[in-house]
N, C-alpha and C. Protein backbone atom coordinates (compact mmCIF):
# COMPACT_ATOMS: atom_id res chain seq x y z
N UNK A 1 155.75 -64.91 -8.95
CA UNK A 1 156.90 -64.72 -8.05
C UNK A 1 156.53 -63.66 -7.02
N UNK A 2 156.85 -64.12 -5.67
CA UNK A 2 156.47 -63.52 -4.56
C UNK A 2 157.61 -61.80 -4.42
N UNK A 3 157.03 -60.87 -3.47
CA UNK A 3 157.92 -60.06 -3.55
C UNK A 3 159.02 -60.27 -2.52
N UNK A 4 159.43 -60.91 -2.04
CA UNK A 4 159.99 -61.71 -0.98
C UNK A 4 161.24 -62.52 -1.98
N UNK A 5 160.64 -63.20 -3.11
CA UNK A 5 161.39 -64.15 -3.70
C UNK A 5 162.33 -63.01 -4.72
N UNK A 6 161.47 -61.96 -5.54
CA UNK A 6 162.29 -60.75 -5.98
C UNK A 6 163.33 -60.31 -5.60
N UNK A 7 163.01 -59.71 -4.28
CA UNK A 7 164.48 -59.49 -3.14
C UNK A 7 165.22 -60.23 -3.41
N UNK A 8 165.45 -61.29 -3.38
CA UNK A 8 166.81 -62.24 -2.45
C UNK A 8 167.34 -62.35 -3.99
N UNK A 9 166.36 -62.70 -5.44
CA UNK A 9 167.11 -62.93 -6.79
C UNK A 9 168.05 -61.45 -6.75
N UNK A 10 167.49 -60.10 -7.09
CA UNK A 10 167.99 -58.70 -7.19
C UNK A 10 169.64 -58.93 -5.91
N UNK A 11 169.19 -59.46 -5.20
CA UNK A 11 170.11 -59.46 -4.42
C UNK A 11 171.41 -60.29 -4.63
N UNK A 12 171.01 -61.45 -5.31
CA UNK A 12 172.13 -62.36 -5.92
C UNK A 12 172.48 -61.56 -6.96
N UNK A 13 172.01 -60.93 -7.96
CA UNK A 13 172.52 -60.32 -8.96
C UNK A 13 173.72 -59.13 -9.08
N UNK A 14 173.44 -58.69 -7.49
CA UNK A 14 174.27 -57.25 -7.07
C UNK A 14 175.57 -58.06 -6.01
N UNK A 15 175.47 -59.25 -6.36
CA UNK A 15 176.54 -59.85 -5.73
C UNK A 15 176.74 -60.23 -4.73
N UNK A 16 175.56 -60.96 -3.69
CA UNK A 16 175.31 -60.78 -2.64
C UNK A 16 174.75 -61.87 -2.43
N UNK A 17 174.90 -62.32 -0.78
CA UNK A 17 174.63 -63.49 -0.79
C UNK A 17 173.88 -63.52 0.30
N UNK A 18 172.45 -63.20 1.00
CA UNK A 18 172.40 -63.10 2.50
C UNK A 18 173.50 -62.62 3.27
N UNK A 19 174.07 -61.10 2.49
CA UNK A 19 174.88 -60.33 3.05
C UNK A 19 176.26 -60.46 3.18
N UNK A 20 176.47 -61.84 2.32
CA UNK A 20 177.80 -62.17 2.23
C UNK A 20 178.32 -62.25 0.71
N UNK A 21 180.04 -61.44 1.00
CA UNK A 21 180.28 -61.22 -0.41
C UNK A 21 180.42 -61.99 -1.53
N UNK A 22 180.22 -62.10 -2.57
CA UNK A 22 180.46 -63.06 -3.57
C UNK A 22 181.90 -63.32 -3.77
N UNK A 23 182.56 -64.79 -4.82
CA UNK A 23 183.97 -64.59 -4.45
C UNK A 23 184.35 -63.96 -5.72
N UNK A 24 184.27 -63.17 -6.53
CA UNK A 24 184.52 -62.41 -7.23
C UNK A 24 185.56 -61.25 -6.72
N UNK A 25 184.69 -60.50 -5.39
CA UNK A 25 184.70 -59.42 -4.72
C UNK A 25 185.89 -59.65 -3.75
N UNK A 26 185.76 -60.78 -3.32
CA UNK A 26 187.22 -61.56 -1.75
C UNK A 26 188.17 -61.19 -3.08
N UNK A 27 188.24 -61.54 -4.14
CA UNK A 27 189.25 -61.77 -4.69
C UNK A 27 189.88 -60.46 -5.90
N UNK A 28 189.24 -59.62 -5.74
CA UNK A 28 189.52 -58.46 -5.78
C UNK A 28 190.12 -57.39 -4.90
N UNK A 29 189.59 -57.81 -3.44
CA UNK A 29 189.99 -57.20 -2.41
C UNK A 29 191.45 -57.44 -1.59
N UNK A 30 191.59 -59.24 -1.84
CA UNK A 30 193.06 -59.92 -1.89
C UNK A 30 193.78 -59.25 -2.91
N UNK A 31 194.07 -59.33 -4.00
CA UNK A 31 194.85 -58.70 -4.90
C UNK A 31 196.08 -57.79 -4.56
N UNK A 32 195.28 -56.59 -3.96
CA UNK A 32 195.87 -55.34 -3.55
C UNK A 32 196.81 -55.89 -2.68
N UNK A 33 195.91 -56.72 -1.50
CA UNK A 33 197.07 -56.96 0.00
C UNK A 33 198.11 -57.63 -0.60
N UNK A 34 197.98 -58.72 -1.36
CA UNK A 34 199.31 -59.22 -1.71
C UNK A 34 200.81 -58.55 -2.14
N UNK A 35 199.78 -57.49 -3.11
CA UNK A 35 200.79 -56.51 -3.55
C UNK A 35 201.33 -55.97 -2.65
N UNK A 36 201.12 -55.37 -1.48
CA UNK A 36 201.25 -54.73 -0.57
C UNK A 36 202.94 -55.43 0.57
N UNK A 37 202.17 -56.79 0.52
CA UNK A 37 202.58 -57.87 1.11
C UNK A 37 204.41 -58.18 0.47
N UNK A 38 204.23 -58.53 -0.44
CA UNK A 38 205.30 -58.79 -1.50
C UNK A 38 206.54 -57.52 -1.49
N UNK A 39 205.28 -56.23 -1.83
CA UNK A 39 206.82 -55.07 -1.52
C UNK A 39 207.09 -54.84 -0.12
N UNK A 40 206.61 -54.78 1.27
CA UNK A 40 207.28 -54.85 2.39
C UNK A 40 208.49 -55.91 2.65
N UNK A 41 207.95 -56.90 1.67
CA UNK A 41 209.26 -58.56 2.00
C UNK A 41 210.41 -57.85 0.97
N UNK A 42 210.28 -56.88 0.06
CA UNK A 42 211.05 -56.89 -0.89
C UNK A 42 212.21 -55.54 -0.31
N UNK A 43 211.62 -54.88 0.68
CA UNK A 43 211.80 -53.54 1.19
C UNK A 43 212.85 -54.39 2.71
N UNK A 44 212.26 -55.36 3.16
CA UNK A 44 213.09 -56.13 4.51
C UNK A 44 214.28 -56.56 3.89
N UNK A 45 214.06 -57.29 2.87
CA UNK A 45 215.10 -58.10 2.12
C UNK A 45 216.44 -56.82 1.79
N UNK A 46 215.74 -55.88 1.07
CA UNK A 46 217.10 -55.29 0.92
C UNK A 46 217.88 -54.48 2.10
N UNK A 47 216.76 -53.97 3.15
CA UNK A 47 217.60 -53.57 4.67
C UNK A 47 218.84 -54.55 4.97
N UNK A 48 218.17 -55.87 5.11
CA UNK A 48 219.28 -56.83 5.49
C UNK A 48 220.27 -56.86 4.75
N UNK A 49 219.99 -57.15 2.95
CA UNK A 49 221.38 -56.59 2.53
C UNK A 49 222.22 -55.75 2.62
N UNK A 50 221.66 -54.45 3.05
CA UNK A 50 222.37 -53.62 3.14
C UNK A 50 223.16 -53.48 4.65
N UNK A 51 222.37 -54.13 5.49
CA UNK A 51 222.87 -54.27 6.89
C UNK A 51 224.42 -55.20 6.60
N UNK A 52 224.49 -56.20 5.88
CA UNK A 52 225.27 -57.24 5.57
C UNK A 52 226.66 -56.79 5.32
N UNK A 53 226.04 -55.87 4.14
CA UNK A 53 227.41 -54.95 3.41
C UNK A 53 227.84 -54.22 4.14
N UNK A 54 226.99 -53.42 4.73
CA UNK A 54 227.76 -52.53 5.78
C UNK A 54 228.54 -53.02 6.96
N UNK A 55 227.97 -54.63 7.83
CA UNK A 55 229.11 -55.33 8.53
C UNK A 55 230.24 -55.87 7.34
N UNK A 56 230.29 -55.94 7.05
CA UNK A 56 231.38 -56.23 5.57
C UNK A 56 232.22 -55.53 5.61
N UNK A 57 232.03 -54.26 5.44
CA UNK A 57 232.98 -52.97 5.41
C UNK A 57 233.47 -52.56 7.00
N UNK A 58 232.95 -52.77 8.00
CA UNK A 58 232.89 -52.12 9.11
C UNK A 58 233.69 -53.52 9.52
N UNK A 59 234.28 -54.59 9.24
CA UNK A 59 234.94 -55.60 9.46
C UNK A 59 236.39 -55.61 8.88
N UNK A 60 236.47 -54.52 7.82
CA UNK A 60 238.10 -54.46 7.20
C UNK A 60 238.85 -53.70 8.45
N UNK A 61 239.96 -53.67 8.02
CA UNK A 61 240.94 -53.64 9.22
C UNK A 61 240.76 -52.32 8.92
N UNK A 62 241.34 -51.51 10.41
CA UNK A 62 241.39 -50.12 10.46
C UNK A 62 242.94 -49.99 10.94
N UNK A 63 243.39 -48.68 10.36
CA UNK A 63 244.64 -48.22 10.24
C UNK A 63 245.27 -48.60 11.96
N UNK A 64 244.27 -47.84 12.70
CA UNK A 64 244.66 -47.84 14.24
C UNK A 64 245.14 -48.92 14.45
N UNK A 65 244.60 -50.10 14.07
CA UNK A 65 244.77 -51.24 14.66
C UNK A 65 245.99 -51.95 14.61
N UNK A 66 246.95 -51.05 13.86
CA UNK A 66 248.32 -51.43 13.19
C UNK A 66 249.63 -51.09 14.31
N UNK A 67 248.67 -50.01 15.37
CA UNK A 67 249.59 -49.18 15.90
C UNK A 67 250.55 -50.39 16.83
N UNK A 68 251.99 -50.23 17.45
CA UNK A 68 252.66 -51.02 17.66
C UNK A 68 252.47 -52.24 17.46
N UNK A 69 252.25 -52.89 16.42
CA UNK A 69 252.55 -53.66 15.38
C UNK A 69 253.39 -53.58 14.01
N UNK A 70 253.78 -54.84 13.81
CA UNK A 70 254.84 -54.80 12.74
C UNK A 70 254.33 -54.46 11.29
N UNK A 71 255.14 -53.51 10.84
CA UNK A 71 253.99 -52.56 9.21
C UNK A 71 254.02 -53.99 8.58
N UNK A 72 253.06 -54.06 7.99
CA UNK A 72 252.80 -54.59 6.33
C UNK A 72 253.52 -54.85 5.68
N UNK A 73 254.29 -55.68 4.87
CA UNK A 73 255.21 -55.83 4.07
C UNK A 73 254.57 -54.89 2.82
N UNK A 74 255.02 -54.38 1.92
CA UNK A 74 254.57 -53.92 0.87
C UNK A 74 255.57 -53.72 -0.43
N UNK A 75 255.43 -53.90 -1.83
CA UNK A 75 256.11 -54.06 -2.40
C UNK A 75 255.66 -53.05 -3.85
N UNK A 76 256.12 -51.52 -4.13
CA UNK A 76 255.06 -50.52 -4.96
C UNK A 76 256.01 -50.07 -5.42
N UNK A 77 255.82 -49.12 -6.62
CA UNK A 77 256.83 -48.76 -7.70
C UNK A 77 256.64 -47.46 -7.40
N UNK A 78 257.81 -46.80 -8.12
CA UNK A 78 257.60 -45.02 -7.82
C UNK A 78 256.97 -44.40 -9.07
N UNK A 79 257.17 -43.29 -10.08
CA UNK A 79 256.39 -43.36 -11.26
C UNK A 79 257.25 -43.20 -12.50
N UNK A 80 258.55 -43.78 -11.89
CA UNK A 80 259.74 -44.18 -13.35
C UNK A 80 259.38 -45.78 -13.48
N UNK A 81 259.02 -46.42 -12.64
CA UNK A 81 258.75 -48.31 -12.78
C UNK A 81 259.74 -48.68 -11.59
N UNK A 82 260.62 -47.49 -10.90
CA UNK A 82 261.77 -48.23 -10.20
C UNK A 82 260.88 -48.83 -8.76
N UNK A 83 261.45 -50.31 -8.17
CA UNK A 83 260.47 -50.79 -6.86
C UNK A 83 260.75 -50.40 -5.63
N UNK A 84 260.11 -50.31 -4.72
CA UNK A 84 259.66 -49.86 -3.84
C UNK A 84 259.33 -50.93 -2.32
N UNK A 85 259.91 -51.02 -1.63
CA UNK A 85 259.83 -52.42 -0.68
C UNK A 85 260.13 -51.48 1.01
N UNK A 86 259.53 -52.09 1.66
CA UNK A 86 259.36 -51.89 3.50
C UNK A 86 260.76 -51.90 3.50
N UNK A 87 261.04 -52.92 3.27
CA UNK A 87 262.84 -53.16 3.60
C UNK A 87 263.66 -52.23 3.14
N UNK A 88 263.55 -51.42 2.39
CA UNK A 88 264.44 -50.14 1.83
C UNK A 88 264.24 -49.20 3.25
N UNK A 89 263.69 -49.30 3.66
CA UNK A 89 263.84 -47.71 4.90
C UNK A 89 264.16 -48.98 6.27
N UNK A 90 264.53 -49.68 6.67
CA UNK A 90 265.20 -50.54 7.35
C UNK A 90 266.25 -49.63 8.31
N UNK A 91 266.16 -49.50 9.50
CA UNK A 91 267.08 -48.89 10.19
C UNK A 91 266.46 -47.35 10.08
N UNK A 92 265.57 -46.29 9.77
CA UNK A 92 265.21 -45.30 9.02
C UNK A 92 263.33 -44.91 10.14
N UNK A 93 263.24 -44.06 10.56
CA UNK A 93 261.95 -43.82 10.69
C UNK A 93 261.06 -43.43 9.15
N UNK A 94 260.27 -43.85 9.00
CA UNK A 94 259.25 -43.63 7.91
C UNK A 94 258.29 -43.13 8.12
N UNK A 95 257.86 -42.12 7.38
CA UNK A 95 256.55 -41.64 7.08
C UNK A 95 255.62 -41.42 5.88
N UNK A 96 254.54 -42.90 6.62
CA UNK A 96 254.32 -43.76 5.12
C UNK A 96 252.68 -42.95 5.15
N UNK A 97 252.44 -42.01 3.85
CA UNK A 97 251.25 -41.35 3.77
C UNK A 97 250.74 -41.78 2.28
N UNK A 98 249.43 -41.64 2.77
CA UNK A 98 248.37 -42.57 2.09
C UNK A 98 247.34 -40.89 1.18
N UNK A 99 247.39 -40.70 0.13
CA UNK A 99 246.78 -39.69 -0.33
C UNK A 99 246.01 -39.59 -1.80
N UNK A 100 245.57 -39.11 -2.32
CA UNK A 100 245.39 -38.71 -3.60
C UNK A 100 245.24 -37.14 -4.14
N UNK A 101 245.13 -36.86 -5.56
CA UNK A 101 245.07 -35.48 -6.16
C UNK A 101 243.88 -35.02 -5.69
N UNK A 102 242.96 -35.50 -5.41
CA UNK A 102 241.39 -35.04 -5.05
C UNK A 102 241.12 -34.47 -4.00
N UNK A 103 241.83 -35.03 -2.88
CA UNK A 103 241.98 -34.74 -1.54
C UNK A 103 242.54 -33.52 -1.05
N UNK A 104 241.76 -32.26 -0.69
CA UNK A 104 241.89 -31.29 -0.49
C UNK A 104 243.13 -31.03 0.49
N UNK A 105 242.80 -31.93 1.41
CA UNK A 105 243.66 -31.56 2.77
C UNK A 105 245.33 -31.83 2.53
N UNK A 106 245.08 -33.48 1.15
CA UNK A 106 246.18 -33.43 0.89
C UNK A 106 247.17 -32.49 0.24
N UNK A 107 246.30 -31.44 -0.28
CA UNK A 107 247.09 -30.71 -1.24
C UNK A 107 248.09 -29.73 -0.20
N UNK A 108 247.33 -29.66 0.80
CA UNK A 108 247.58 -28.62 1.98
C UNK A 108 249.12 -29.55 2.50
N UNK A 109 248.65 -30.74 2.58
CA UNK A 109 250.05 -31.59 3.69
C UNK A 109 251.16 -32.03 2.95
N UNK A 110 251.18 -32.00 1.11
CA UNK A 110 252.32 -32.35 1.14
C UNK A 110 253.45 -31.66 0.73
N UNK A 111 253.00 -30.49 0.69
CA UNK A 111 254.32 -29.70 0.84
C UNK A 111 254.94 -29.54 1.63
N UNK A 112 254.50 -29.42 3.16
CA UNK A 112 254.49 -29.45 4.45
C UNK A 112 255.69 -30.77 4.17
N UNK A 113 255.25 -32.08 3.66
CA UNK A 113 256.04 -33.15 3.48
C UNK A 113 257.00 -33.05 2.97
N UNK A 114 257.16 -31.98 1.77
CA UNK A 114 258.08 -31.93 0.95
C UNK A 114 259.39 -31.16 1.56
N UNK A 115 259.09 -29.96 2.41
CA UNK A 115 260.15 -29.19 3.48
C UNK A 115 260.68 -29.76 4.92
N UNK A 116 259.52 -31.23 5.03
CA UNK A 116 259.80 -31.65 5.65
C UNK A 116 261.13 -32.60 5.31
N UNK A 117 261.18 -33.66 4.02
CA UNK A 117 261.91 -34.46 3.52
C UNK A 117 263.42 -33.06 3.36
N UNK A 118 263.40 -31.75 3.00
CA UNK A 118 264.64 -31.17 3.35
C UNK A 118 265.19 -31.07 4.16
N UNK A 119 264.55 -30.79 5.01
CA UNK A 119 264.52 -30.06 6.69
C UNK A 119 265.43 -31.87 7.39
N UNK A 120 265.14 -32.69 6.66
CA UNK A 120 265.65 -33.99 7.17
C UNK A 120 266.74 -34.94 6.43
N UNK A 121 267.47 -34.06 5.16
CA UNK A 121 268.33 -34.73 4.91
C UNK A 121 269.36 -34.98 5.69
N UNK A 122 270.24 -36.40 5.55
CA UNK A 122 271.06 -36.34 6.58
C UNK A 122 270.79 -37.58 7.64
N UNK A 123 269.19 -37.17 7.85
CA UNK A 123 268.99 -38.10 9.32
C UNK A 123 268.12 -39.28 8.54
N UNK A 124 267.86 -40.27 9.61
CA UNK A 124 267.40 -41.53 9.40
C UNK A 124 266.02 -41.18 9.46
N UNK A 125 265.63 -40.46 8.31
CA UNK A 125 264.11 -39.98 8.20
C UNK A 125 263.87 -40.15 7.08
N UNK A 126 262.76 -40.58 6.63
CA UNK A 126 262.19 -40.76 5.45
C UNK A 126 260.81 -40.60 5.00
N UNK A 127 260.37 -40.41 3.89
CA UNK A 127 258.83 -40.02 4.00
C UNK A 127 258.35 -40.88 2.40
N UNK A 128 257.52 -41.61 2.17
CA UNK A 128 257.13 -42.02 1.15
C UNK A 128 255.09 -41.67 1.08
N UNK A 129 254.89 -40.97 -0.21
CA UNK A 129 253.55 -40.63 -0.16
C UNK A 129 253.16 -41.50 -1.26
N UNK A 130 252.16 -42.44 -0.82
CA UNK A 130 251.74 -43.54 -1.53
C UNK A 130 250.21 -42.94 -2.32
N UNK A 131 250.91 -42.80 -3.52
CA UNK A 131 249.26 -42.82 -4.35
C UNK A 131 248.27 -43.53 -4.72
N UNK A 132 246.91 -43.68 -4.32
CA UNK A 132 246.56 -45.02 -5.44
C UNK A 132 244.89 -44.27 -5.83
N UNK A 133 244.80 -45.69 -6.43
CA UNK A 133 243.68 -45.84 -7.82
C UNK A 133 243.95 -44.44 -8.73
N UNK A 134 245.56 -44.50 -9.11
CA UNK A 134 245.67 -43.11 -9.96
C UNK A 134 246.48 -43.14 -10.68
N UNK A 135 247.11 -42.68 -11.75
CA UNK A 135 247.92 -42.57 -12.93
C UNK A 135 249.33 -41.99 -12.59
N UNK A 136 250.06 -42.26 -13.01
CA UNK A 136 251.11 -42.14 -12.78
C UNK A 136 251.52 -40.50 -13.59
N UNK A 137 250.36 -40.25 -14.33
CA UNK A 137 250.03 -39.06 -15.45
C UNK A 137 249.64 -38.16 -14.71
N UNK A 138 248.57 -38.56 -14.18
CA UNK A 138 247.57 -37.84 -13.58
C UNK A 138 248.85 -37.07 -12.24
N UNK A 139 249.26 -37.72 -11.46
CA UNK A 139 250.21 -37.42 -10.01
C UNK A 139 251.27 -36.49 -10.91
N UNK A 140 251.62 -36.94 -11.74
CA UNK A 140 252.95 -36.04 -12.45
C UNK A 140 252.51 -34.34 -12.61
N UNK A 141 251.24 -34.15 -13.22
CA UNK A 141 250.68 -33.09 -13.39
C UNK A 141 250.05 -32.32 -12.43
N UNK A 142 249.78 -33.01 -11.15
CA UNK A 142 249.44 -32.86 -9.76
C UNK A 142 250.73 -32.23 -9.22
N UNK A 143 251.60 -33.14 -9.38
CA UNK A 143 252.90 -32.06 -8.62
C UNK A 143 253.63 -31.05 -9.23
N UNK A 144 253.10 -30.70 -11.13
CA UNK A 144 253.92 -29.89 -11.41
C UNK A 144 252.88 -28.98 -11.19
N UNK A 145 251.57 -28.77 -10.84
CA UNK A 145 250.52 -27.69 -10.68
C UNK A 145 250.51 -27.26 -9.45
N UNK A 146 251.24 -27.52 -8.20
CA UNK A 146 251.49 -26.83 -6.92
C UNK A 146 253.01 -27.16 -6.83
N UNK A 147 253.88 -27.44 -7.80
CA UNK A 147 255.31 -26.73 -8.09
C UNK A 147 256.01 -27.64 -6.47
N UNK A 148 255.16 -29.46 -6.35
CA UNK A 148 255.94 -29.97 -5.27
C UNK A 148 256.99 -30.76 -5.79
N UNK A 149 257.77 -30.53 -5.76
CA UNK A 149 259.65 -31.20 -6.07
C UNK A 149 260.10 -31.88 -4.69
N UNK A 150 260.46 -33.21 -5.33
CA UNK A 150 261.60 -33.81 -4.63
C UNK A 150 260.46 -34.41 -3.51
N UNK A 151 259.80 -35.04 -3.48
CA UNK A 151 259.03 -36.22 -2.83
C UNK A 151 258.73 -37.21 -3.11
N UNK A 152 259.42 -37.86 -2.61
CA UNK A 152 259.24 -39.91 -3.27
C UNK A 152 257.94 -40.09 -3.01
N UNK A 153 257.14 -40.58 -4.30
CA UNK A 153 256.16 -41.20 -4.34
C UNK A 153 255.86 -42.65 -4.99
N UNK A 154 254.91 -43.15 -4.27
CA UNK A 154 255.01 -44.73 -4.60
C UNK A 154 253.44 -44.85 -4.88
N UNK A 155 253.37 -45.45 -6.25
CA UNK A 155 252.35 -45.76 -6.87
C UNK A 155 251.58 -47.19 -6.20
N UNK A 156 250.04 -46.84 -6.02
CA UNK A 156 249.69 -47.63 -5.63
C UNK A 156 248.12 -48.30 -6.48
N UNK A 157 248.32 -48.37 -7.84
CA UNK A 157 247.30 -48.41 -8.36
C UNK A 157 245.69 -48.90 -8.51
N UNK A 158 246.24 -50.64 -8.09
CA UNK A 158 245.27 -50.91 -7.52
C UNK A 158 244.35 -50.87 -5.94
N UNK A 159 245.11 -50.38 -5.11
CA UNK A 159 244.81 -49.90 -4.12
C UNK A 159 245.11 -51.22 -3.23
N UNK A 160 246.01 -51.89 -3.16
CA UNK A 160 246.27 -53.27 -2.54
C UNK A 160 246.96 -53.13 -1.12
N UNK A 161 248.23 -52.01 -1.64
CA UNK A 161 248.54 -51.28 -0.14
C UNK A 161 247.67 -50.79 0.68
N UNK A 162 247.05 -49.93 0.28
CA UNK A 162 245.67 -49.08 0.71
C UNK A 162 244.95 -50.10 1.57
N UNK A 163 244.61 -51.16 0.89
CA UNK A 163 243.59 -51.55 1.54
C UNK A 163 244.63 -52.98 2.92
N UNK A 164 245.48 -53.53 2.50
CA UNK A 164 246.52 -53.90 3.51
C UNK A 164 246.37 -52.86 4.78
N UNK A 165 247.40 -51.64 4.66
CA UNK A 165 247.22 -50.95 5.81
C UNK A 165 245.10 -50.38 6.54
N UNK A 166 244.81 -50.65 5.90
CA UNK A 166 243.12 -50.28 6.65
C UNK A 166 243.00 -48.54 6.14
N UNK A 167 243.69 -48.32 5.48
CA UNK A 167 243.19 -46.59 5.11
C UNK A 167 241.87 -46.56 4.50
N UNK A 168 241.36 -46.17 5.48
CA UNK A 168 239.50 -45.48 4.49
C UNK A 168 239.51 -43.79 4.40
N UNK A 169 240.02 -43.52 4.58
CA UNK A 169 239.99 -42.10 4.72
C UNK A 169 241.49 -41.12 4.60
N UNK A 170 241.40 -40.46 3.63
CA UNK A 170 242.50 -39.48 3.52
C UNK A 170 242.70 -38.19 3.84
N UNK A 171 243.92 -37.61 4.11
CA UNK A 171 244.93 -38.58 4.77
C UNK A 171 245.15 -39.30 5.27
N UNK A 172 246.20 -40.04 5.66
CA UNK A 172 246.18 -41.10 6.58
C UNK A 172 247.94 -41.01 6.70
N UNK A 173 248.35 -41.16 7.63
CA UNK A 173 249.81 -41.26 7.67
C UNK A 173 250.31 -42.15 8.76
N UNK A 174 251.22 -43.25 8.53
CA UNK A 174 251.72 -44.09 9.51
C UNK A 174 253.25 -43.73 9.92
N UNK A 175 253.86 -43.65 11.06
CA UNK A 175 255.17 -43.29 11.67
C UNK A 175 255.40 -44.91 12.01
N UNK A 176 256.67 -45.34 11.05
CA UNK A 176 257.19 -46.84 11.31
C UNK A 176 258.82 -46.80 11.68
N UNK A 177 259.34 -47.21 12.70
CA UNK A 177 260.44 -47.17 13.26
C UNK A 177 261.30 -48.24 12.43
N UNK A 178 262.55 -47.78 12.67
CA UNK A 178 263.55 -48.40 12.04
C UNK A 178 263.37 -50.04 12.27
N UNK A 179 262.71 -50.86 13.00
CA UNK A 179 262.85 -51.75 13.09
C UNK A 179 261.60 -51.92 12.37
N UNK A 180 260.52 -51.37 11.71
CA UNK A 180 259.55 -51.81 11.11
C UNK A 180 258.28 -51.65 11.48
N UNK A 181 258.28 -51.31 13.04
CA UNK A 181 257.00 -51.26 13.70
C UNK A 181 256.28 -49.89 13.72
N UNK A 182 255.01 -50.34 13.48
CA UNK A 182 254.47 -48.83 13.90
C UNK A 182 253.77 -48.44 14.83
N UNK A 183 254.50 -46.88 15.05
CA UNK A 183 254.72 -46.19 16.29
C UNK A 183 253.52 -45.15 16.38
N UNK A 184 253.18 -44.30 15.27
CA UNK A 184 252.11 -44.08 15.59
C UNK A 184 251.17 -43.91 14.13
N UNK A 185 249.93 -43.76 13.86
CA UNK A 185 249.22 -43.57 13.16
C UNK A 185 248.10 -42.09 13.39
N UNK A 186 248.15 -41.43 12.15
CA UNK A 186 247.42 -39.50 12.21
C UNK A 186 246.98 -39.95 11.02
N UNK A 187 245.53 -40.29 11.35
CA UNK A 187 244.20 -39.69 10.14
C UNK A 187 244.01 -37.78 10.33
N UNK A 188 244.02 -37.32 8.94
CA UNK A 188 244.06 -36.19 8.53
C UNK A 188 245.39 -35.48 8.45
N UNK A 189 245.40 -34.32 8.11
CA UNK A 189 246.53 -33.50 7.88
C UNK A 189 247.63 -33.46 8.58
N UNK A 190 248.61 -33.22 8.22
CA UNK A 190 249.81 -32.95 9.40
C UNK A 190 250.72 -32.10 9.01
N UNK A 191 251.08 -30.71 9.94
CA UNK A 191 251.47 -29.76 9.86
C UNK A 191 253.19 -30.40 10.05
N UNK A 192 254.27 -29.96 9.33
CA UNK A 192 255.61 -29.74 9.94
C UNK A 192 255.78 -29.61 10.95
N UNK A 193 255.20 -29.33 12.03
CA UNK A 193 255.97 -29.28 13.20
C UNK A 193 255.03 -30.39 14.12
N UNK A 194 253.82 -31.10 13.59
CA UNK A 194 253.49 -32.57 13.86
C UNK A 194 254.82 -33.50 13.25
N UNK A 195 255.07 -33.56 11.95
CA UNK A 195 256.16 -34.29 11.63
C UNK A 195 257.25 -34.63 12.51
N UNK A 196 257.83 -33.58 13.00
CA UNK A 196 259.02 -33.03 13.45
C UNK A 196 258.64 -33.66 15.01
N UNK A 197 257.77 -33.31 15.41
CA UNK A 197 257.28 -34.18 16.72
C UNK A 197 257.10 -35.67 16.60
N UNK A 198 256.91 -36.44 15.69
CA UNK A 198 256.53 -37.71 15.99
C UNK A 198 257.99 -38.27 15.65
N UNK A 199 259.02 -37.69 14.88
CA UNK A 199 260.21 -37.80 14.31
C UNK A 199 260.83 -38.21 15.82
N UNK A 200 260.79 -36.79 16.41
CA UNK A 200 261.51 -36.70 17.93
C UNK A 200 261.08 -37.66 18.90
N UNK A 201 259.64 -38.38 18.79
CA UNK A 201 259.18 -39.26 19.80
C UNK A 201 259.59 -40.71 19.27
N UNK A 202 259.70 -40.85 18.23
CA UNK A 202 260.06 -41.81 17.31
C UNK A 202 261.76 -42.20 18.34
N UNK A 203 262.42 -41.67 17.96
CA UNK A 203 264.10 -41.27 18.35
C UNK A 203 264.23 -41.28 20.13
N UNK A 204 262.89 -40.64 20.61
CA UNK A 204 262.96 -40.95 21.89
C UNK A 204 262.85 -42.45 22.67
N UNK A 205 262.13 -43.19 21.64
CA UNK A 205 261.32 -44.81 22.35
C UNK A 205 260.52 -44.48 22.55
N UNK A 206 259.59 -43.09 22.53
CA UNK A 206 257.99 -42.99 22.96
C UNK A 206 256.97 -44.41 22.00
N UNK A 207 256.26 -44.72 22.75
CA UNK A 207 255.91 -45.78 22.28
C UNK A 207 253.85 -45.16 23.08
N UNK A 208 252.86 -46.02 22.00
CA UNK A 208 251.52 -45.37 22.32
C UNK A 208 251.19 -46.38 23.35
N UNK A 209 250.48 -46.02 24.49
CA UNK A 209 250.51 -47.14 25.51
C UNK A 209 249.56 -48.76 24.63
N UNK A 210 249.68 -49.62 24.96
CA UNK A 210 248.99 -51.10 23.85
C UNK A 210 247.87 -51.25 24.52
């Protein structure tokens, strides 16, 4: 055997072919890319889901969108079992607030609500603070731990109202005129003398331009 013919065997042995790789080696080197390949499709795939869900959510109705329009029918209990219906404040400005125990700001606004509901016996004012995804236990012990008396609250457990009116965010409070419509809508807190103002614009015919 020539030394010529040596070469090229040594050379098949190290995997080699006249400089080209054996397929052992292609197919070792594929491996990886696939892997590679597979989690970028797996990494796109879930962007889009998540793009999906998020038009999903960004497609439920928003509170604003209610404004001079006719409220929601709604039909919710207070936390004796007694019911609770749109049609009870009929003729009545309403102030229909959307809250829970967790909600800091709420803790701040409904007392504010609660001097407000005094400050307004008498007149065609009304205020209902709608609770939900919460216990009827849980709210009881909520209002005897900041000592709030005498505010109608309407249980909203499964969150059906909640999600009817478009509330994502709490507070949320809707101003609905005696005929049903609402006049205006305040995401976040509201001081007594906001109340007392939307009361008075309410009574005036101020209406938000459409």
């Amino acid at each position: 055997m020539t030394l010529q013919t040596t070469e090229k065997k040594n050379l098949s042995d190290n995997g080699t072919d006249n400089g080209k790789p054996a397929p052992a080696l292609i197919i070792f080197a594929v491996i990886p890319l696939v892997g590679i390949l597979i989690a970028l499709l797996m990494i796109a795939t879930q962007d889009q889901s998540q793009g999906i869900t998020a038009d999903v959510l960004s497609s439920e109705r928003s509170g604003n969108t209610l404004v001079n329009q006719q409220a929601p029918y709604f039909e919710l209990f207070d936390m004796d079992g007694n019911p609770i219906t749109l049609d009870d404040y009929a003729g009545k400005t309403l102030f229909l607030n959307f809250w829970q125990t967790t909600c800091p700001p709420c803790v701040r606004e409904l007392p504010a609500f609660t001097h407000f509901v005094e400050d307004t016996v008498g007149q065609d004012v009304a205020v209902l603070a709608v609770n939900f995804d919460e216990t009827s236990e849980q709210v009881r012990e909520f209002l005897a731990q900041y000592d709030i008396v005498g505010l109608p609250v309407g249980m909203d457990p499964t969150s059906d109202v909640r999600r009817t009116y478009g509330v994502h965010d709490i507070p949320t409070t809707f101003v609905i005129d005696g005929e049903g419509k609402v006049r205006f809508w305040k995401l976040g807190e509201m001081d007594i003398f906001e109340m007392e103002e939307y009361a008075q614009l309410v009574e005036e015919g101020v209406t938000v331009p459409g």
